[in-house]
Protein backbone atom coordinates (compact mmCIF):
# COMPACT_ATOMS: atom_id res chain seq x y z
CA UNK A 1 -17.20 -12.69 -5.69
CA UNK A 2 -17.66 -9.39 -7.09
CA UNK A 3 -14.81 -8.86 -9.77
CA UNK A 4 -14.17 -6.74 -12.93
CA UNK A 5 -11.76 -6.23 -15.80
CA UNK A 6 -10.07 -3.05 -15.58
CA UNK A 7 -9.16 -1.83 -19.27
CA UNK A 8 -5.54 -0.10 -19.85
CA UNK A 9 -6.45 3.61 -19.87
CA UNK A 10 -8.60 3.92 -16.88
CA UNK A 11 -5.57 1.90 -15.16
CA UNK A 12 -3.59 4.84 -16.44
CA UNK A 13 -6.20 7.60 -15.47
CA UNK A 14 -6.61 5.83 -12.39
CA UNK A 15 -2.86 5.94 -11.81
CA UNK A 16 -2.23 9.37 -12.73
CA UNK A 17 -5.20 10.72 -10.77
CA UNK A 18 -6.98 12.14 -14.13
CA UNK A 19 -9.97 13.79 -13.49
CA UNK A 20 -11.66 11.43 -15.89
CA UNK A 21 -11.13 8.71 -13.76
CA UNK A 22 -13.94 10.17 -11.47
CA UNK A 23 -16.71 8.33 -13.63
CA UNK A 24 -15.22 4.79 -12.52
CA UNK A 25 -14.59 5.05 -9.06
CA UNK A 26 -18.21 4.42 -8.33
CA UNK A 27 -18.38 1.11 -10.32
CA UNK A 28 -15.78 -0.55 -9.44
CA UNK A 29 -15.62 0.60 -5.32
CA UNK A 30 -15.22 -2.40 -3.48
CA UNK A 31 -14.85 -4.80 -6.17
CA UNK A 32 -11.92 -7.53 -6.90
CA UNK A 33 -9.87 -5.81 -9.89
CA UNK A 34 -8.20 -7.22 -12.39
CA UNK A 35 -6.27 -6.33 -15.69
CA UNK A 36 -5.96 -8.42 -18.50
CA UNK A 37 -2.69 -9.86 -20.34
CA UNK A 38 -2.91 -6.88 -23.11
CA UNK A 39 -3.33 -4.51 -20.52
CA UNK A 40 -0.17 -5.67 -18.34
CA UNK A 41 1.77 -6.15 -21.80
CA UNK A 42 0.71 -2.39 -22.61
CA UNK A 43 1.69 -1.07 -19.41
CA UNK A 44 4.77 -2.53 -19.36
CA UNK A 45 5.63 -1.13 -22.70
CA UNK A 46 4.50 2.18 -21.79
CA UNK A 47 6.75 2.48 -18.59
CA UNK A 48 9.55 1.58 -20.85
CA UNK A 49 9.23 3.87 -23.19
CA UNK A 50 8.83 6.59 -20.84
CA UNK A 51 11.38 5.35 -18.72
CA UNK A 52 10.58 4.76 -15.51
CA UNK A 53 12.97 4.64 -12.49
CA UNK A 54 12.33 1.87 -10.35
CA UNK A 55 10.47 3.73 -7.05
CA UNK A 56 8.19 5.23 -9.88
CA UNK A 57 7.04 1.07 -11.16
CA UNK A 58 7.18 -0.32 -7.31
CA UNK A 59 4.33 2.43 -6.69
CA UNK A 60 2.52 1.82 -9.74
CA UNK A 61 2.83 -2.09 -9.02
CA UNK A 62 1.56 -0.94 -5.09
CA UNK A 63 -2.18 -1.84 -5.03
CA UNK A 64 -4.33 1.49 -3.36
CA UNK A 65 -5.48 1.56 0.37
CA UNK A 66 -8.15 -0.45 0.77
CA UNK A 67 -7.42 -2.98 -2.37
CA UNK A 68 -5.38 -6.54 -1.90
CA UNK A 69 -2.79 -7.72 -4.76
C-alpha cells in the first residue's frame, strides 16, 4: 500500500485551493491519505472558530474525485 501522512496546513491549502498547494499534488497523486489525530483535532478547532455552517464541513469532510474515505 502506498500511504502518507498529510500534515494540517497543506490539508488547509489543499482545501482552499492555495496556490501553494501545487508543490504536493505530485507526491501524494494516487496515494492512500491520511491525517493524524492533531491534525483532525486542529481542524476541528479551526472550523469552529471560524464558524462554519454545516454544507461548508460536509464538503470539507467530502473526500476529492478520485480519493476513497
Amino acid at each position: 500500500m502506498n500511504a502518507a501522512i498529510v500534515d494540517t496546513d497543506v490539508v488547509l491549502m489543499l482545501f482552499k485551493g492555495d496556490t501553494r498547494a501545487l508543490a504536493y499534488r505530485s507526491p501524494i497523486a494516487g496515494r492512500l491519505l491520511g491525517i493524524s489525530f492533531m491534525t483532525m483535532a486542529e481542524l476541528d478547532r479551526w472550523s469552529l472558530e471560524r464558524d462554519w455552517g454545516q454544507g461548508r464541513k460536509r464538503r470539507f469532510c467530502t473526500p476529492p474525485k478520485g480519493q476513497s474515505q
